[in-house]
PDB file of N, CA and C in Angstrom:
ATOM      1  N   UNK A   1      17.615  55.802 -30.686  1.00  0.00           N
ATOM      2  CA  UNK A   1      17.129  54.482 -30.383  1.00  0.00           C
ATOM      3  C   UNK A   1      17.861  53.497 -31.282  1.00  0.00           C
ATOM      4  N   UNK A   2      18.543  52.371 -30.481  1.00  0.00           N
ATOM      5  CA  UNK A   2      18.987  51.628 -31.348  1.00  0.00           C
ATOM      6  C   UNK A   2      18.576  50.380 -32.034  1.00  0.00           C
ATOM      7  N   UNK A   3      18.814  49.857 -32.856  1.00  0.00           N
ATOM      8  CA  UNK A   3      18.266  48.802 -33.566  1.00  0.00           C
ATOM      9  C   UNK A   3      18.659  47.643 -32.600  1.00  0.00           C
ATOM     10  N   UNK A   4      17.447  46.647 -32.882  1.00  0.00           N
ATOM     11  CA  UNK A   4      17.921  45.047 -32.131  1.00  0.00           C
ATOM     12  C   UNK A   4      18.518  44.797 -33.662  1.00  0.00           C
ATOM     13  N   UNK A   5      19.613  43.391 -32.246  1.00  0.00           N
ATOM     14  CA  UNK A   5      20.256  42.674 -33.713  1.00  0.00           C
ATOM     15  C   UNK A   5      19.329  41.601 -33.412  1.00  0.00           C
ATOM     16  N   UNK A   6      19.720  40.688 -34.518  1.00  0.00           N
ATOM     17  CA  UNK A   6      19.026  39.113 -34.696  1.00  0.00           C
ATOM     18  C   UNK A   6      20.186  38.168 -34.735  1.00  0.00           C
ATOM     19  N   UNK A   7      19.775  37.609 -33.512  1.00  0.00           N
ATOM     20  CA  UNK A   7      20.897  36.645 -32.945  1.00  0.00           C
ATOM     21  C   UNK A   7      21.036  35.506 -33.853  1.00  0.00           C
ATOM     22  N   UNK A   8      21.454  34.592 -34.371  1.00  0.00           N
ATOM     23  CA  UNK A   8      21.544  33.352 -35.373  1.00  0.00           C
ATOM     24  C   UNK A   8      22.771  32.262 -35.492  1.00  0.00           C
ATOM     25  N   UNK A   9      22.516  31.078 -34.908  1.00  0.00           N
ATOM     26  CA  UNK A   9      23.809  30.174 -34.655  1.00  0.00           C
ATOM     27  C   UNK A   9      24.194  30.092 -36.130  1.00  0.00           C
ATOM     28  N   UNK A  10      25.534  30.478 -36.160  1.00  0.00           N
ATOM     29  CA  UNK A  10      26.651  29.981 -37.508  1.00  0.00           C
ATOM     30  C   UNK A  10      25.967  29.004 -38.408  1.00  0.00           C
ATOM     31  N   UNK A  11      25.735  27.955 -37.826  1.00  0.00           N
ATOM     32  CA  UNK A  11      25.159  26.475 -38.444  1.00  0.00           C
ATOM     33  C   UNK A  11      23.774  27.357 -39.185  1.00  0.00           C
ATOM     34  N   UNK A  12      22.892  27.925 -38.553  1.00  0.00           N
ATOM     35  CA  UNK A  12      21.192  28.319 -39.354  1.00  0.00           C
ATOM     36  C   UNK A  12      22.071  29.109 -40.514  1.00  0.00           C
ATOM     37  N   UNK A  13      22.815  30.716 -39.987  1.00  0.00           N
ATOM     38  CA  UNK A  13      23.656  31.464 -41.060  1.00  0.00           C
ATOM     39  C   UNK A  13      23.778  30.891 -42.277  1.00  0.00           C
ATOM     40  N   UNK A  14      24.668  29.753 -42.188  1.00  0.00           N
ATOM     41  CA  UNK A  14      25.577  28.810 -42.823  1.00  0.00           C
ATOM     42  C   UNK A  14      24.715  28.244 -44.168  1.00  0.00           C
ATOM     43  N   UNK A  15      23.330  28.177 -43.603  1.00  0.00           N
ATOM     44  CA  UNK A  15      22.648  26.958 -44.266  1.00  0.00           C
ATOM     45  C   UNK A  15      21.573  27.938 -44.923  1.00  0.00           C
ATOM     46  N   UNK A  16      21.009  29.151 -44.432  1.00  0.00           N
ATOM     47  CA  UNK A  16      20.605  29.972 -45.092  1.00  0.00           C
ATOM     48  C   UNK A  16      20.857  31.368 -45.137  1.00  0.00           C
ATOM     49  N   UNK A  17      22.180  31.325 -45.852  1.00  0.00           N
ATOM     50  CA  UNK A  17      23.323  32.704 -46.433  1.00  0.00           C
ATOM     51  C   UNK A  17      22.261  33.434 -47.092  1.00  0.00           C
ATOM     52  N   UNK A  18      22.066  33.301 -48.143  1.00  0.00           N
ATOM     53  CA  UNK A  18      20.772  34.117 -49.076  1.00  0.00           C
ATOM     54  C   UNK A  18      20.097  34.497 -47.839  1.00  0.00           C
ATOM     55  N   UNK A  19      19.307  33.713 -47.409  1.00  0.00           N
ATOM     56  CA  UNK A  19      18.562  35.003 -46.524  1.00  0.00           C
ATOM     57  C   UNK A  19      18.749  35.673 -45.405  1.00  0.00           C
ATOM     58  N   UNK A  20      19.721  35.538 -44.802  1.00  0.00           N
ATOM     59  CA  UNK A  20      20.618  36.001 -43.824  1.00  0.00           C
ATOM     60  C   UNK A  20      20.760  37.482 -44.353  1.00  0.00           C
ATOM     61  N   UNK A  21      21.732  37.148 -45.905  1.00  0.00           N
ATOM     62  CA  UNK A  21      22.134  38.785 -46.341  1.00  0.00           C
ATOM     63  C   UNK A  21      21.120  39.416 -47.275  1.00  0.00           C
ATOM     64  N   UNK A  22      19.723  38.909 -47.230  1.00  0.00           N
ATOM     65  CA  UNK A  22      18.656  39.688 -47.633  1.00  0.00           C
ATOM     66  C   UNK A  22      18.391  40.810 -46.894  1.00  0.00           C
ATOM     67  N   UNK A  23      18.321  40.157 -45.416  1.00  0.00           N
ATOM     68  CA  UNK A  23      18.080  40.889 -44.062  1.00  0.00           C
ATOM     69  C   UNK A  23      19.131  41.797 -43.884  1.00  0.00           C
ATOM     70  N   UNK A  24      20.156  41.576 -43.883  1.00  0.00           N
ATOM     71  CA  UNK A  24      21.108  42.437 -43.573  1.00  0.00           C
ATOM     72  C   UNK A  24      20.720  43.451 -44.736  1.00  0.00           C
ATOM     73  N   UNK A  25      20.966  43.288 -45.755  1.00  0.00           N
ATOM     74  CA  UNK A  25      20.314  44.493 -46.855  1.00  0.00           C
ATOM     75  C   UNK A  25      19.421  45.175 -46.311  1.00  0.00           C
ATOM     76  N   UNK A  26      18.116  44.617 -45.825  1.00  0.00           N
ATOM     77  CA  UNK A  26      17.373  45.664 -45.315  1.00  0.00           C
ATOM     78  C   UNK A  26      17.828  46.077 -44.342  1.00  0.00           C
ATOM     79  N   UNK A  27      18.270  45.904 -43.696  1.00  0.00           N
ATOM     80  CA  UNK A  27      19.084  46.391 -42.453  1.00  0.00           C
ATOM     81  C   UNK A  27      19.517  46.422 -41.001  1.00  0.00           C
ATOM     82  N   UNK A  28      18.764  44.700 -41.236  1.00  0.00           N
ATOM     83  CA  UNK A  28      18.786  44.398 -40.100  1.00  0.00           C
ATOM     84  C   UNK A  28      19.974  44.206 -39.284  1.00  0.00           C
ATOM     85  N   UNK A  29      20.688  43.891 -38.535  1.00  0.00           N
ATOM     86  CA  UNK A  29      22.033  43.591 -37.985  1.00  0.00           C
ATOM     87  C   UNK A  29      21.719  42.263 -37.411  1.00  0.00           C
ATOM     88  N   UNK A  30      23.077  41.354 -37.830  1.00  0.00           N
ATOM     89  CA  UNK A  30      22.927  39.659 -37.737  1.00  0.00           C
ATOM     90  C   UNK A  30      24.237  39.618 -37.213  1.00  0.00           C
ATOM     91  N   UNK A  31      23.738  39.302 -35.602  1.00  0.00           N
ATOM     92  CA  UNK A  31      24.741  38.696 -34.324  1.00  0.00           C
ATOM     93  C   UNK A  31      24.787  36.945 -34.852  1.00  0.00           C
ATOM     94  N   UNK A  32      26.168  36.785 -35.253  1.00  0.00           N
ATOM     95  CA  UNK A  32      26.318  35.260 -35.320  1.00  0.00           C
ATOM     96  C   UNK A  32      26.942  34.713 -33.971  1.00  0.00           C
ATOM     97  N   UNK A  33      25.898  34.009 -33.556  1.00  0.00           N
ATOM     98  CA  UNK A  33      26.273  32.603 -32.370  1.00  0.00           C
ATOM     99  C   UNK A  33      26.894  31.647 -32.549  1.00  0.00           C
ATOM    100  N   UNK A  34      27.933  31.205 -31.270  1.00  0.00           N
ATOM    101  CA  UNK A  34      28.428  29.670 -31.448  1.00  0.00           C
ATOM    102  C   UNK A  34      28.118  29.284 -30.424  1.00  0.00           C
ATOM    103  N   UNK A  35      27.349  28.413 -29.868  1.00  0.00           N
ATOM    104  CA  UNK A  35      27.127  27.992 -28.727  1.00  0.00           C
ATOM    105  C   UNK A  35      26.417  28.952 -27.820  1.00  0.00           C
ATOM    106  N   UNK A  36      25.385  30.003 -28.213  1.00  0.00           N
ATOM    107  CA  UNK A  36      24.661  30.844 -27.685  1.00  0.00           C
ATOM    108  C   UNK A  36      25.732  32.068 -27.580  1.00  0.00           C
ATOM    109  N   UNK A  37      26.938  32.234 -27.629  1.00  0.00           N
ATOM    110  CA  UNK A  37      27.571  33.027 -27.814  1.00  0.00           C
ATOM    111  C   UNK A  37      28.060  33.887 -28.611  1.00  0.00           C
ATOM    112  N   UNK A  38      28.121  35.093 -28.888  1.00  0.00           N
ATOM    113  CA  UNK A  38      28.146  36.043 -30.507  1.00  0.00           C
ATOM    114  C   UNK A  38      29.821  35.556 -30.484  1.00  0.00           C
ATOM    115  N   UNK A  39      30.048  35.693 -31.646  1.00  0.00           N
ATOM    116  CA  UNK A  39      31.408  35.612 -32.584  1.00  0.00           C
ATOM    117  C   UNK A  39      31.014  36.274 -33.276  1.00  0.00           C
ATOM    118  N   UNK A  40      30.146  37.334 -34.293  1.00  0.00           N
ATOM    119  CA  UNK A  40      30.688  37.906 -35.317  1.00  0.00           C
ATOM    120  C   UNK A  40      29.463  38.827 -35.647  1.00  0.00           C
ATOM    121  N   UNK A  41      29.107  39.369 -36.641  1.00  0.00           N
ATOM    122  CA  UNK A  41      27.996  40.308 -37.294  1.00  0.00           C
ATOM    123  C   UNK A  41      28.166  40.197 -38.597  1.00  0.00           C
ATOM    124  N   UNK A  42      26.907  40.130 -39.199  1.00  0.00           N
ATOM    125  CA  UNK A  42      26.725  40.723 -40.488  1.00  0.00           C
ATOM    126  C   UNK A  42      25.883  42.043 -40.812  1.00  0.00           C
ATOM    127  N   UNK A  43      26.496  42.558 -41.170  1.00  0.00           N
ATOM    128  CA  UNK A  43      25.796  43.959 -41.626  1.00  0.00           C
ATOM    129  C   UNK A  43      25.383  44.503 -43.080  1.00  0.00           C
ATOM    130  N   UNK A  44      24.313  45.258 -43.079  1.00  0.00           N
ATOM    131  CA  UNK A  44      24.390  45.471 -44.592  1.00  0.00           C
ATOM    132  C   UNK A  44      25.274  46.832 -44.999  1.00  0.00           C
ATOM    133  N   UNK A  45      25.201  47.011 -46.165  1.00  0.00           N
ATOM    134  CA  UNK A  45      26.373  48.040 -46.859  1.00  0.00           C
ATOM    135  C   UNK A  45      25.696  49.402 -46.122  1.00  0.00           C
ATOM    136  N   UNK A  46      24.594  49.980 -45.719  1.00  0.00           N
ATOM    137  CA  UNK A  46      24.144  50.651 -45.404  1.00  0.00           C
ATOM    138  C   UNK A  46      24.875  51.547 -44.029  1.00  0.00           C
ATOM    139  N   UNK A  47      24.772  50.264 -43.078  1.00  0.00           N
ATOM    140  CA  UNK A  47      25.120  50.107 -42.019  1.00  0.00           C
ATOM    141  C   UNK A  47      26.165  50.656 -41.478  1.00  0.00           C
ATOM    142  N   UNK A  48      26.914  49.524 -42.898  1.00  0.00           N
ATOM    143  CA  UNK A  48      28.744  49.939 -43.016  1.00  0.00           C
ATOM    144  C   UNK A  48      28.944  51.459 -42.861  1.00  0.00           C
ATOM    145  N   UNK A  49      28.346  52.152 -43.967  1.00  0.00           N
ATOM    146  CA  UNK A  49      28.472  53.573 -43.999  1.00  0.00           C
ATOM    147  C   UNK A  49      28.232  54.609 -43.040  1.00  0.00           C
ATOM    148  N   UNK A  50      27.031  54.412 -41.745  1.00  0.00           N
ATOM    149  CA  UNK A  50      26.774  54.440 -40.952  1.00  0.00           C
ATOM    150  C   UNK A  50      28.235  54.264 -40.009  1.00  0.00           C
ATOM    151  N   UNK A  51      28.342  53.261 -39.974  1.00  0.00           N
ATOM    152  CA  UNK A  51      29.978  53.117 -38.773  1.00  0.00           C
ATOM    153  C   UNK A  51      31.174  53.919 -39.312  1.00  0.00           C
ATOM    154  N   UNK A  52      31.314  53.927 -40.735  1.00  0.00           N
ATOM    155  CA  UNK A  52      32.529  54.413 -41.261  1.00  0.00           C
ATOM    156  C   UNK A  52      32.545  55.683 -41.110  1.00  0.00           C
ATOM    157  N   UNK A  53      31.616  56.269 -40.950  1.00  0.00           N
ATOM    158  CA  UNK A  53      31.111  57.842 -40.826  1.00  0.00           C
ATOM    159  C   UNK A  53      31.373  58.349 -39.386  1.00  0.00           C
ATOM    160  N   UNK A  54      30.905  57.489 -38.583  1.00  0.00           N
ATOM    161  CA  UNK A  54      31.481  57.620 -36.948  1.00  0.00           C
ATOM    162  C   UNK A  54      32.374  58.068 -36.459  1.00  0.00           C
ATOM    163  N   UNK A  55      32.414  59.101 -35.772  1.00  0.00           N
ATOM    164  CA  UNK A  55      33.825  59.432 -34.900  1.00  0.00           C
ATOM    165  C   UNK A  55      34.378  58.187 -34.251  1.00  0.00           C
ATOM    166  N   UNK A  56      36.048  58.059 -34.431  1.00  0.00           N
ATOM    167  CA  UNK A  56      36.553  56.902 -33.550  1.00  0.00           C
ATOM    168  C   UNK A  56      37.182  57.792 -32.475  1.00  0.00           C
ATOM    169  N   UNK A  57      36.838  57.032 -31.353  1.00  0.00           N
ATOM    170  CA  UNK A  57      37.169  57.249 -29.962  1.00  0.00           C
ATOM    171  C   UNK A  57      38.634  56.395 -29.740  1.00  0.00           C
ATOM    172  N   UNK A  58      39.460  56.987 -29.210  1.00  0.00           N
ATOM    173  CA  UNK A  58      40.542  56.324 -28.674  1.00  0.00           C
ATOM    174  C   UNK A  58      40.133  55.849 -27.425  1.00  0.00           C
ATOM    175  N   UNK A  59      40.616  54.551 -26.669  1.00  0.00           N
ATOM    176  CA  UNK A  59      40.513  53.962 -25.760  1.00  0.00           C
ATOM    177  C   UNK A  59      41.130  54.465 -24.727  1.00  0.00           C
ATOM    178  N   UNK A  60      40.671  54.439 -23.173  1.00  0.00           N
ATOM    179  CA  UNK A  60      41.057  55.234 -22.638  1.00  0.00           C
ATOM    180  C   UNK A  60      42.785  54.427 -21.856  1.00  0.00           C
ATOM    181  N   UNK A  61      43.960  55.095 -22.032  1.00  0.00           N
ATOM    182  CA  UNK A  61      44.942  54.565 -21.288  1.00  0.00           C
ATOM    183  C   UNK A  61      44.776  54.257 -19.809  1.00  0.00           C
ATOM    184  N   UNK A  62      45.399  52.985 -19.479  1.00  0.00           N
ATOM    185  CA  UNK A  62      45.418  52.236 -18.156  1.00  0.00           C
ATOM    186  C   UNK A  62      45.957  53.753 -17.211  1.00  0.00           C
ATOM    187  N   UNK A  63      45.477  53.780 -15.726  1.00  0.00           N
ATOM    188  CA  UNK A  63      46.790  54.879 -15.615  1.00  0.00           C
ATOM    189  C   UNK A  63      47.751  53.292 -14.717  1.00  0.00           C
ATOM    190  N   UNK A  64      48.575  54.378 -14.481  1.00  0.00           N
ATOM    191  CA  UNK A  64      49.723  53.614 -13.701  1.00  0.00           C
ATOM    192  C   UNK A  64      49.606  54.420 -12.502  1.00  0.00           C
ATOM    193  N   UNK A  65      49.740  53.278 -11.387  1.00  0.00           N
ATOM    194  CA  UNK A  65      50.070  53.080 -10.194  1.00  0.00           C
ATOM    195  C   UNK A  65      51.045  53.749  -9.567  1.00  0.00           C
ATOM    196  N   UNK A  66      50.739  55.459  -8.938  1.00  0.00           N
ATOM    197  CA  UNK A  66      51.549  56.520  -8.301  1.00  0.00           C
ATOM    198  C   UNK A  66      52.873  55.260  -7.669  1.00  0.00           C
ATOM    199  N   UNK A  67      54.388  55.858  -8.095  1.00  0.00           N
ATOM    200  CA  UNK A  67      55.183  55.486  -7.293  1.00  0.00           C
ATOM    201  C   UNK A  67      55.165  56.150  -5.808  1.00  0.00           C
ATOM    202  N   UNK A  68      55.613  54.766  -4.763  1.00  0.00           N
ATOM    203  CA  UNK A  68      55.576  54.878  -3.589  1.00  0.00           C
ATOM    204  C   UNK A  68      57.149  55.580  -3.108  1.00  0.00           C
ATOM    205  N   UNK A  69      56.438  56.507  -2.304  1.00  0.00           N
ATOM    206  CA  UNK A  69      58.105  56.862  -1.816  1.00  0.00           C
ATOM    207  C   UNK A  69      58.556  56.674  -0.252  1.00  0.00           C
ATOM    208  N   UNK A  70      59.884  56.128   0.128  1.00  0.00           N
ATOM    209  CA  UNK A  70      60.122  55.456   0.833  1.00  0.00           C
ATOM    210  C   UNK A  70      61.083  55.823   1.774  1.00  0.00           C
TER     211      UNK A  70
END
């Protein structure tokens, strides 16, 4: 089950940093908004360790388009 993040426009972030990364300490995950839109996350160190620990997946290659024969 995964955690909700807590959505927060840049400008609120901005103006209350201290408690932004209180939360993130505990562990919450902080989706930063610009215009209702995410641009970024804050996470706590916890978290970090959590992702860094993660298997990375390679992305899957485009295929290409069988040549036509003529």
């Amino acid at each position: 089950m995964g955690m909700k993040s807590l959505p927060i426009p840049v400008a609120q972030a901005r103006s209350n940093f201290s408690d932004v990364l209180d939360d993130a300490r505990k562990g919450k995950r902080i989706r930063l908004t610009r215009h209702g839109k995410p641009v970024g996350w804050i996470i706590g160190e916890s978290e970090k360790r959590v992702l860094d620990a993660a298997p990375v997946t390679k992305k899957a290659k485009p295929r290409r388009n069988p040549r036509s024969r003529g």
